[in-house]
C-alpha atoms as a PDB file:
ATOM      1  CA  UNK A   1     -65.988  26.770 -20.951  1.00  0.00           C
ATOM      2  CA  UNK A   2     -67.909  29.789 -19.390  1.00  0.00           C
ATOM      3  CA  UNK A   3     -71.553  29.075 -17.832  1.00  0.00           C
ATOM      4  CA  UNK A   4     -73.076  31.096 -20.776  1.00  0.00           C
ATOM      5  CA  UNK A   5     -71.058  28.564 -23.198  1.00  0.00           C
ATOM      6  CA  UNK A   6     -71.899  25.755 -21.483  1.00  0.00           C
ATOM      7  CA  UNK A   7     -75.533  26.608 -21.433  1.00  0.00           C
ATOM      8  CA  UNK A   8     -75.655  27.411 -25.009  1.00  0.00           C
ATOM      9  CA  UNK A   9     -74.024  24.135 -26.220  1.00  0.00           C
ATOM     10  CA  UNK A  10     -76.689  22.001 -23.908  1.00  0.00           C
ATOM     11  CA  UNK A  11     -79.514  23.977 -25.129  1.00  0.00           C
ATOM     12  CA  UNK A  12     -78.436  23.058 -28.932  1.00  0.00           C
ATOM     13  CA  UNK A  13     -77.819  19.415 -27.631  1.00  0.00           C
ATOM     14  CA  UNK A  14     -81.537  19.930 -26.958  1.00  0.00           C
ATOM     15  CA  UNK A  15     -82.925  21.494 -29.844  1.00  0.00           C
ATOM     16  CA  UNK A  16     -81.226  18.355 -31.590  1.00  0.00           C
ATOM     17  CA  UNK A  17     -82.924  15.995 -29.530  1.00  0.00           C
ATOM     18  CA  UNK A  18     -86.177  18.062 -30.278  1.00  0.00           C
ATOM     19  CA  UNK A  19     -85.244  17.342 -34.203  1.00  0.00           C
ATOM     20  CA  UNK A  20     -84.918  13.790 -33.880  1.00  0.00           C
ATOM     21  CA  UNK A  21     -87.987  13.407 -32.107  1.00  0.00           C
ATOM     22  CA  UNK A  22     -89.890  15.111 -34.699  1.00  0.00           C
ATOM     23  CA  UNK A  23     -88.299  12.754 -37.432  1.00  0.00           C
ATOM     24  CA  UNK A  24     -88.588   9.645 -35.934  1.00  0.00           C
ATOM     25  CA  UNK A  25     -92.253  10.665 -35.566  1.00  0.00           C
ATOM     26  CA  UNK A  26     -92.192  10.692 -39.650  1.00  0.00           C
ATOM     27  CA  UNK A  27     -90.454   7.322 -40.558  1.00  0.00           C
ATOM     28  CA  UNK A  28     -90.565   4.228 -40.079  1.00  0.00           C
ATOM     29  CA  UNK A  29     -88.051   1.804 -37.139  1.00  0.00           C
ATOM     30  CA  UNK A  30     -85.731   0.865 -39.825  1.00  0.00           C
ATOM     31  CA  UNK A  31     -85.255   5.085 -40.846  1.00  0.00           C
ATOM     32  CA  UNK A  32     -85.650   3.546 -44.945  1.00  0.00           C
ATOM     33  CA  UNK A  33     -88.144   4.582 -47.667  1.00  0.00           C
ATOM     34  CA  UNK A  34     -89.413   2.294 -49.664  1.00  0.00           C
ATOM     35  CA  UNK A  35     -88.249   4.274 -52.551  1.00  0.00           C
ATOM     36  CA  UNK A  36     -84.652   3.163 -51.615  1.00  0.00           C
ATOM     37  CA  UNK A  37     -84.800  -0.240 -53.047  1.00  0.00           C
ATOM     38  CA  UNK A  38     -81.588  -0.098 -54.396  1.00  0.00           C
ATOM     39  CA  UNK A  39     -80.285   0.544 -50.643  1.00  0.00           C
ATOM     40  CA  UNK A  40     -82.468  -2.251 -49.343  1.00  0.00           C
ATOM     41  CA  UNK A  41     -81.304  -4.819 -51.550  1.00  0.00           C
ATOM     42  CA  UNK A  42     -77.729  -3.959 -50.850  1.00  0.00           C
ATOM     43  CA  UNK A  43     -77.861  -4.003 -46.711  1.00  0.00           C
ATOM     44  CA  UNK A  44     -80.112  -7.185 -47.635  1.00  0.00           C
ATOM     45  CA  UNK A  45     -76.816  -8.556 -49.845  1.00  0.00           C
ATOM     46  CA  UNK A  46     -74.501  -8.283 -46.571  1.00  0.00           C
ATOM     47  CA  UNK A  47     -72.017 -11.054 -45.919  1.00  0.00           C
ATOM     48  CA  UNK A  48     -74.003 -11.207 -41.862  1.00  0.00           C
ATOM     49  CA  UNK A  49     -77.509 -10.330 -41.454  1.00  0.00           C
ATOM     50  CA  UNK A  50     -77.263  -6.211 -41.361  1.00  0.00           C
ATOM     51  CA  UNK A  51     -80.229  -3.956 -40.313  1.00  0.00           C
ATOM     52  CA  UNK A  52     -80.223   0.132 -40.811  1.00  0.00           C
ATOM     53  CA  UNK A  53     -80.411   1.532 -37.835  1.00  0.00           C
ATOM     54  CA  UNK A  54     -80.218   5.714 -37.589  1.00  0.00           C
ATOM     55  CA  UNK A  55     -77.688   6.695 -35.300  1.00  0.00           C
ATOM     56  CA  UNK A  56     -78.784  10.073 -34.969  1.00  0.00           C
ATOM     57  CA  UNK A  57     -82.052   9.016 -34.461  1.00  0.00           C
ATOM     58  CA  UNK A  58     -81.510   6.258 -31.917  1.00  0.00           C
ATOM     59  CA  UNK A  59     -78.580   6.557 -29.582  1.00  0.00           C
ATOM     60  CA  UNK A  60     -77.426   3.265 -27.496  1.00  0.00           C
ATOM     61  CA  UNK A  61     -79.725   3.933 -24.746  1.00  0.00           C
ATOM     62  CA  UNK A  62     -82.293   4.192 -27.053  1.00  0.00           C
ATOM     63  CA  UNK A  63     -82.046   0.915 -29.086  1.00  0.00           C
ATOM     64  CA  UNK A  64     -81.675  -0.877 -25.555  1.00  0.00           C
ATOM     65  CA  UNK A  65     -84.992   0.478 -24.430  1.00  0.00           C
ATOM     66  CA  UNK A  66     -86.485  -0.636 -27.876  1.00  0.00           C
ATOM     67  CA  UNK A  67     -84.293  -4.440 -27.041  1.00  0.00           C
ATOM     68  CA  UNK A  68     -86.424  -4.506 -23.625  1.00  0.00           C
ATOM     69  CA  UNK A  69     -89.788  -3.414 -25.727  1.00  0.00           C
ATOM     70  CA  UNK A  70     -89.320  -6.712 -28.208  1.00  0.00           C
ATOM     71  CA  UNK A  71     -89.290  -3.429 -30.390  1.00  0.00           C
ATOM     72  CA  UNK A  72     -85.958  -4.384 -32.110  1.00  0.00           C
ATOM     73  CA  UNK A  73     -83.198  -6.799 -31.182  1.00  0.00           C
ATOM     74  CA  UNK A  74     -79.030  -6.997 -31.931  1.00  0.00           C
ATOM     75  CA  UNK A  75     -78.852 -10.364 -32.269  1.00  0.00           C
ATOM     76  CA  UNK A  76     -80.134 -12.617 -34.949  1.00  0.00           C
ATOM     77  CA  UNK A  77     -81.338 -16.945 -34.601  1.00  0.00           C
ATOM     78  CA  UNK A  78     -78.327 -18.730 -36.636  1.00  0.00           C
ATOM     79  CA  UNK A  79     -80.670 -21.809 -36.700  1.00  0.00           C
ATOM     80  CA  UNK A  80     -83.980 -20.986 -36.465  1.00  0.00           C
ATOM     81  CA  UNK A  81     -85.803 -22.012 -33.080  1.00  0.00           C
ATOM     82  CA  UNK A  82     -82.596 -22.574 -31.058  1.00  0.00           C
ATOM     83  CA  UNK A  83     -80.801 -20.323 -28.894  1.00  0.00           C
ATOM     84  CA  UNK A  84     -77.657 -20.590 -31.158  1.00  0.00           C
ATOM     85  CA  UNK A  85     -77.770 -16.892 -31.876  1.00  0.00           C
ATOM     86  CA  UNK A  86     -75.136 -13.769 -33.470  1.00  0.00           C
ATOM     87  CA  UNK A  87     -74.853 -10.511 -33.269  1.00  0.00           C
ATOM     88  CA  UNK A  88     -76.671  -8.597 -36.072  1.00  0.00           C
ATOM     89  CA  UNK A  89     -75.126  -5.678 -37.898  1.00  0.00           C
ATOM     90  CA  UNK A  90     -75.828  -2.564 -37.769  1.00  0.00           C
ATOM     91  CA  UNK A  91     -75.429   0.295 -40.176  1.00  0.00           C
ATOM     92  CA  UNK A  92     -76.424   4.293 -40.435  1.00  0.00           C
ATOM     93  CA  UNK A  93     -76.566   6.428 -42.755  1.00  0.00           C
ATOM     94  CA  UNK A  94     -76.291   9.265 -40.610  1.00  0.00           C
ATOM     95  CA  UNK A  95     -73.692  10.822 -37.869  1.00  0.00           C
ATOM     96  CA  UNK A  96     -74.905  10.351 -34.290  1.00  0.00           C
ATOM     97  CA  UNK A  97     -75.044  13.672 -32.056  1.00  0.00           C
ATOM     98  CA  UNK A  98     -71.529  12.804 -31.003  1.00  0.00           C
ATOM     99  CA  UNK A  99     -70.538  12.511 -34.267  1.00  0.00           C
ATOM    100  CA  UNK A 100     -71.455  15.711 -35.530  1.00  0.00           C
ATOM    101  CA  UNK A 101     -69.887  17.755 -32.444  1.00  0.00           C
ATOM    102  CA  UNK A 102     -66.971  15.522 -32.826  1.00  0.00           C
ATOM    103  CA  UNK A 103     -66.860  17.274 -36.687  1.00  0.00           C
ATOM    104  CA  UNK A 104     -67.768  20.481 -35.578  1.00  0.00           C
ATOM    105  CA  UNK A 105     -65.945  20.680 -33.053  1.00  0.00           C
ATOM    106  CA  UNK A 106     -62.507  19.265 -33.633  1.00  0.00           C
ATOM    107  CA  UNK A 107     -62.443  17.913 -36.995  1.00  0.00           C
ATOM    108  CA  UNK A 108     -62.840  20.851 -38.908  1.00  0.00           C
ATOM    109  CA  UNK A 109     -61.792  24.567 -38.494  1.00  0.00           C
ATOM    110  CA  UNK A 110     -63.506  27.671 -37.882  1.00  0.00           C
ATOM    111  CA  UNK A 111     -66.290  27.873 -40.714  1.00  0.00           C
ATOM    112  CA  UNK A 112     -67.104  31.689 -40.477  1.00  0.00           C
ATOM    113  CA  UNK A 113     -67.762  32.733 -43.554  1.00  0.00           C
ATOM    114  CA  UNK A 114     -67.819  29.819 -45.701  1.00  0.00           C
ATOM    115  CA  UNK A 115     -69.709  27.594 -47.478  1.00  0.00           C
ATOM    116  CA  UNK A 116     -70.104  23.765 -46.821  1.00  0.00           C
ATOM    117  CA  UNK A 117     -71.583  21.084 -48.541  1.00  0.00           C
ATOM    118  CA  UNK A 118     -73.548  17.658 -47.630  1.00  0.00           C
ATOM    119  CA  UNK A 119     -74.271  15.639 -50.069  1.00  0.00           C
ATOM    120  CA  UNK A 120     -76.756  13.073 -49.793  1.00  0.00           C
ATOM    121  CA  UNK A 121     -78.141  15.053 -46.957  1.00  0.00           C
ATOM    122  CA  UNK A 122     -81.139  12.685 -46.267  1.00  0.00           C
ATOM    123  CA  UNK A 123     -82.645  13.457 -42.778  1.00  0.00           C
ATOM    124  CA  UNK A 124     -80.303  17.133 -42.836  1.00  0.00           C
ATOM    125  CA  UNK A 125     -78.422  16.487 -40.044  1.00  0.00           C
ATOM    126  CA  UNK A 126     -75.284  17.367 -40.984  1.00  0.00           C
ATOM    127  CA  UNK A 127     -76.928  20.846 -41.553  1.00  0.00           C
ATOM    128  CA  UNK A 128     -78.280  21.130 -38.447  1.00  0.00           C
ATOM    129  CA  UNK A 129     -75.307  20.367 -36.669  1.00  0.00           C
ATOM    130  CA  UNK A 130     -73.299  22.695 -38.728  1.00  0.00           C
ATOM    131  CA  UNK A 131     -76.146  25.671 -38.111  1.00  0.00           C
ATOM    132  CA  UNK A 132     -75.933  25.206 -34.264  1.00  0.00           C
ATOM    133  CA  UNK A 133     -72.434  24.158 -33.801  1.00  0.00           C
ATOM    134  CA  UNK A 134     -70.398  25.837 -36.459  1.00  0.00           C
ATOM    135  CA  UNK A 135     -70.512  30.054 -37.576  1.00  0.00           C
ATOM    136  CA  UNK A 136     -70.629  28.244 -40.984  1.00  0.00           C
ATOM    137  CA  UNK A 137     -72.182  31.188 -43.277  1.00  0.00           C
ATOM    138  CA  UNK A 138     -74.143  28.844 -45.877  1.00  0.00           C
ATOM    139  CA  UNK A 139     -75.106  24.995 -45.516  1.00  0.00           C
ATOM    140  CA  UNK A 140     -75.934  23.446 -49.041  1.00  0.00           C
ATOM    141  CA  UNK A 141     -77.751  19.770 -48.568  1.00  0.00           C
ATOM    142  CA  UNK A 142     -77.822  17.627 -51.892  1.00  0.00           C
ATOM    143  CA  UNK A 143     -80.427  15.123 -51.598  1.00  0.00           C
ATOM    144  CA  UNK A 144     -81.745  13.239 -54.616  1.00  0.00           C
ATOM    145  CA  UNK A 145     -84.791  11.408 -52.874  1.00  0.00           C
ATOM    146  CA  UNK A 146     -87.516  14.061 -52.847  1.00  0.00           C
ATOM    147  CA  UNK A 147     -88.923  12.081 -49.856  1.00  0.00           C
ATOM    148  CA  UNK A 148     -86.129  13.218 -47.807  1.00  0.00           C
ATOM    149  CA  UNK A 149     -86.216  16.977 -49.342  1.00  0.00           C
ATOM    150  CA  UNK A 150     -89.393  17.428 -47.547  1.00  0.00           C
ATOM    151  CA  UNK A 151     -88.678  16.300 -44.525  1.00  0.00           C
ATOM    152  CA  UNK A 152     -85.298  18.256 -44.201  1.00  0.00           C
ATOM    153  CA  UNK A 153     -87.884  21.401 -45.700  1.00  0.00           C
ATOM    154  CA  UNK A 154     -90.178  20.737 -42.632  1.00  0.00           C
ATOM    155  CA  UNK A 155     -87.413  20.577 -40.116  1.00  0.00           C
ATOM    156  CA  UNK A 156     -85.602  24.114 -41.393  1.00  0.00           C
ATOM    157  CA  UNK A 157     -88.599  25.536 -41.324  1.00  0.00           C
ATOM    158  CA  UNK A 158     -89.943  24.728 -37.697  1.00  0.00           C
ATOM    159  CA  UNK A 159     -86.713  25.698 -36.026  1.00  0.00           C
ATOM    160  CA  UNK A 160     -86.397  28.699 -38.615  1.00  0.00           C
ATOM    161  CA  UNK A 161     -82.688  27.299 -39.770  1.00  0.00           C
ATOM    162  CA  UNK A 162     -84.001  28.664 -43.323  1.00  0.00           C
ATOM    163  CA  UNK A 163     -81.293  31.960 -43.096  1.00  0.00           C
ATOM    164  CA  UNK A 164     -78.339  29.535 -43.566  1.00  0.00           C
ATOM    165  CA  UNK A 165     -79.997  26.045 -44.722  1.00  0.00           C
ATOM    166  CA  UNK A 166     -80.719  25.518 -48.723  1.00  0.00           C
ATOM    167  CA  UNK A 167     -81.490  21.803 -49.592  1.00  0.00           C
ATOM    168  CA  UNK A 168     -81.725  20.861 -53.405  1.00  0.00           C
ATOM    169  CA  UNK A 169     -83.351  18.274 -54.667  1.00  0.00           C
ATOM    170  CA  UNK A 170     -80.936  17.445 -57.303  1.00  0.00           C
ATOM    171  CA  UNK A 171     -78.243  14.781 -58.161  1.00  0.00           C
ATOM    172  CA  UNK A 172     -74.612  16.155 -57.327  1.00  0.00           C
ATOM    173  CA  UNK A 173     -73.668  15.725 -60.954  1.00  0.00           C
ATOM    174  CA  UNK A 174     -75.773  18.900 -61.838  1.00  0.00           C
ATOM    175  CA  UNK A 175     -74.360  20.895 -59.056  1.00  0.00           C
ATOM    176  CA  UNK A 176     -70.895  22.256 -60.499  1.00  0.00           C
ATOM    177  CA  UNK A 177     -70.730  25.651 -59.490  1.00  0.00           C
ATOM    178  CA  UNK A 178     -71.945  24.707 -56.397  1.00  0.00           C
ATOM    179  CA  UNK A 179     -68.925  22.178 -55.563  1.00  0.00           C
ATOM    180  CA  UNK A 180     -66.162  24.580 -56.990  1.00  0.00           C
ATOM    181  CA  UNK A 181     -67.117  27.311 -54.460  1.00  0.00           C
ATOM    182  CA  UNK A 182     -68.019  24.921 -51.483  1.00  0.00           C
ATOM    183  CA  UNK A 183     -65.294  24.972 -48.364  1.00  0.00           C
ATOM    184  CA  UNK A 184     -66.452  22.007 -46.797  1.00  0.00           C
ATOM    185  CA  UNK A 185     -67.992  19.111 -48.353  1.00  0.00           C
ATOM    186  CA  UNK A 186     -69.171  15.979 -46.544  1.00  0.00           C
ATOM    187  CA  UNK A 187     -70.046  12.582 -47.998  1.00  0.00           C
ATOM    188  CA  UNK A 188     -71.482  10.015 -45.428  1.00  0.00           C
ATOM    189  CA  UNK A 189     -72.116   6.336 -46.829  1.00  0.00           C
ATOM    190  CA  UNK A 190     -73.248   8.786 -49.946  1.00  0.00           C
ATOM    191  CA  UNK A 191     -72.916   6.603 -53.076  1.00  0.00           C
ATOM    192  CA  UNK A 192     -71.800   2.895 -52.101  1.00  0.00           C
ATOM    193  CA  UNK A 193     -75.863   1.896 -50.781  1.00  0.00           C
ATOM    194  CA  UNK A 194     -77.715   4.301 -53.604  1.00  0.00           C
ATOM    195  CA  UNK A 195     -75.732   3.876 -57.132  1.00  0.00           C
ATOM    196  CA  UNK A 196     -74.317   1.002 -59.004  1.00  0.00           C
ATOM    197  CA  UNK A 197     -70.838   0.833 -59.253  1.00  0.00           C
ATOM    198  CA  UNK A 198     -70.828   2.944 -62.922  1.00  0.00           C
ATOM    199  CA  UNK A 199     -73.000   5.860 -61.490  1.00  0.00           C
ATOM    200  CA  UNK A 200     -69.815   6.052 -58.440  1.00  0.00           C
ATOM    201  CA  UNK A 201     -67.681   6.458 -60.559  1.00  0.00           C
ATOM    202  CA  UNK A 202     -69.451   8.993 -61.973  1.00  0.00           C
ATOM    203  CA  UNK A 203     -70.002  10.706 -59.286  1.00  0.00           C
ATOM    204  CA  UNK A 204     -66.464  10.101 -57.760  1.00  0.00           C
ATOM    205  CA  UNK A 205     -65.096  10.959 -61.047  1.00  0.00           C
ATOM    206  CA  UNK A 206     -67.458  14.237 -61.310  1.00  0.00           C
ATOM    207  CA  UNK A 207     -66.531  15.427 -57.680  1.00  0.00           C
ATOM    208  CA  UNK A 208     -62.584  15.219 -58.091  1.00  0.00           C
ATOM    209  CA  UNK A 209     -63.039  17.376 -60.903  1.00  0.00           C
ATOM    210  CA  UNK A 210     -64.808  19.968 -59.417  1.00  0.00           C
ATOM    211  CA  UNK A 211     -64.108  20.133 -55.775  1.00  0.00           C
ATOM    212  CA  UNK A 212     -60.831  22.600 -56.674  1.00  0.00           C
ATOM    213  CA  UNK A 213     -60.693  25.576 -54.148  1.00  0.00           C
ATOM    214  CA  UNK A 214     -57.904  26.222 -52.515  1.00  0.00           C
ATOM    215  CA  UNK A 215     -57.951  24.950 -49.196  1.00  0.00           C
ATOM    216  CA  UNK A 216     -60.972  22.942 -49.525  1.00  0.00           C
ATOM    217  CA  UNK A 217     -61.825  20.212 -47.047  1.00  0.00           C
ATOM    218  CA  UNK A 218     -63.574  16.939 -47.747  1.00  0.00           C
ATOM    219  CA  UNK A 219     -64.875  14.896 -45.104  1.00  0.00           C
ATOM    220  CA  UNK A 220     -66.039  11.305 -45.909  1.00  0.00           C
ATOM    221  CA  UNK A 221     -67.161   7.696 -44.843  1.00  0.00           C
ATOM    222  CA  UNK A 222     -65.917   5.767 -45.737  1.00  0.00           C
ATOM    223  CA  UNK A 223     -62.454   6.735 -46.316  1.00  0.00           C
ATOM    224  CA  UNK A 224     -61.568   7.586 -49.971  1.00  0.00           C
ATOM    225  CA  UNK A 225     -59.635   5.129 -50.692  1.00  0.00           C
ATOM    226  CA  UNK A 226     -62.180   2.575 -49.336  1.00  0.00           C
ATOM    227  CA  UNK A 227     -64.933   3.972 -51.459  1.00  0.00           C
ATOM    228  CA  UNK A 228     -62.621   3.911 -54.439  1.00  0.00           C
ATOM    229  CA  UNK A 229     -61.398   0.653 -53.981  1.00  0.00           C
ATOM    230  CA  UNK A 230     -63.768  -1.615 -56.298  1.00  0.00           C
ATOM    231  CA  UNK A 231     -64.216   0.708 -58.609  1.00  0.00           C
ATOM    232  CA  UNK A 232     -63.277   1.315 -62.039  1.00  0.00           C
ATOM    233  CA  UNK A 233     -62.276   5.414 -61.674  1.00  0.00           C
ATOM    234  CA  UNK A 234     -59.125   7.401 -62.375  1.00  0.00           C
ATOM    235  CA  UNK A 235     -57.095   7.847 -59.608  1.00  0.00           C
ATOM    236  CA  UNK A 236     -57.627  11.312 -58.383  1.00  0.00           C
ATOM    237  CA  UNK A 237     -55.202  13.986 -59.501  1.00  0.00           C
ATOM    238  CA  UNK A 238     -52.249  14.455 -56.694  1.00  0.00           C
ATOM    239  CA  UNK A 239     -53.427  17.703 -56.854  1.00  0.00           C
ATOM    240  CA  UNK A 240     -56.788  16.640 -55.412  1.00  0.00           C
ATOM    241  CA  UNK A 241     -55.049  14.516 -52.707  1.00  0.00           C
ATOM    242  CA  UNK A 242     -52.687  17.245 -51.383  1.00  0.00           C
ATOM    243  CA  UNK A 243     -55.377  20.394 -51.467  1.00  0.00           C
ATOM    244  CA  UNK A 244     -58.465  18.254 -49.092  1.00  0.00           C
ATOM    245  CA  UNK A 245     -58.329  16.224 -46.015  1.00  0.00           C
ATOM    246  CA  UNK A 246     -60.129  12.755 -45.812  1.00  0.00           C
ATOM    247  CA  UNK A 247     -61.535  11.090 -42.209  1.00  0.00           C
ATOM    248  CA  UNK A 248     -63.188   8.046 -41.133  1.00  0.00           C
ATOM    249  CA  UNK A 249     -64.834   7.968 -37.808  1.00  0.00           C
ATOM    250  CA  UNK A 250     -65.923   4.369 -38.128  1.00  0.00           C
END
């Protein structure tokens, strides 16, 4: 990698940073609204005590220095008052920095001139990765919390992303036209924390339908067949298999 290129990737490492900064400034430790009680009662339903914790918006280094604060801790009393402790789990509903060069950079192809697709784009940062580290020409987010609309509105408008970055406030199931011409479309945790097991299937069910161009990619986590697993949905056409690709990264 030249100096130039080099330079350019650290300085959008930086203007990431910047972003997440900015959000964490506008939510709360745990990154979750109180208008996601369905979300809540689900990480609260866990097998092992599970907290949320953002990964874009707190990196290792970051959630140690909160450990050492009495901020936040990984580990959880198994019987309360003694040192008999566990580790706690944690989950995100968002890719880390890593994560989203990992996607742009090596996961998919070259995106110049197409169109991709986040849905449930909550904080927006698959779109911001995607405007800094891909030529992608358009970046749709699909966010149905109007909480999370604003804040992705206040980001693309501070660091003037607004040229390539649309969010919708809208439910995915409304959005047809959208997913038959879309490239690229990436699902992270999307459906499993939000909707009850008939409005997945829906959605599934809706998406396999209409994600149909040729050549299309779909990224998701978890993997397809994980997400489909317990629920009551037609198996995707073999059609649908052979034309997108599927990855996990956890």
């Amino acid at each position: 990698m030249g100096d130039f290129d080099e330079f350019t990737q650290d300085n959008n490492d930086s203007i990431l940073k910047n972003i997440a900064d900015d959000l964490r400034n506008c939510l709360p430790l745990e990154t979750m609204l109180f208008s996601e009680r369905l979300a809540l009662q689900k990480i609260q339903q866990r097998p092992e005590p599970t907290v949320h914790v953002d990964a874009f918006l707190y990196d290792e280094d970051f959630i140690d220095s909160l450990c050492e604060e009495g901020k936040m801790s990984r580990n959880y009393c198994m019987v309360c008052g003694s040192h008999q402790t566990a580790p706690l789990g944690f989950i995100s509903h968002s890719f880390s920095l890593m994560e989203l060069k990992f996607i742009y950079h090596h996961v998919l192809p070259d995106l110049s001139g197409k169109l991709l697709v986040d849905v449930g784009s909550r904080l927006g940062t698959v779109l911001y990765g995607g405007y800094l580290y891909s030529s992608a020409l358009q970046l749709y987010g699909v966010e149905l919390n109007g909480d999370f609309c604003q804040l992705q509105e206040m980001i693309i408008k501070k660091y003037q992303f607004t040229d390539r970055i649309k969010v919708l406030h809208a439910d995915i199931c409304t959005q047809d036209a959208l997913l038959q011409n879309a490239d690229v479309v990436i699902m992270n945790n999307v459906f499993e924390y939000f909707l009850d097991e008939v409005e997945q299937a829906r959605a599934w069910e809706y998406i396999s339908h209409n994600v149909r161009k040729q050549g299309s990619l779909l990224v998701t986590v978890p993997s397809i067949e994980e997400s489909l697993s317990g629920l009551q949905v037609c198996k995707p056409s073999q059609h649908f298999y052979c034309q997108h690709f599927y990855s996990t990264f956890f």
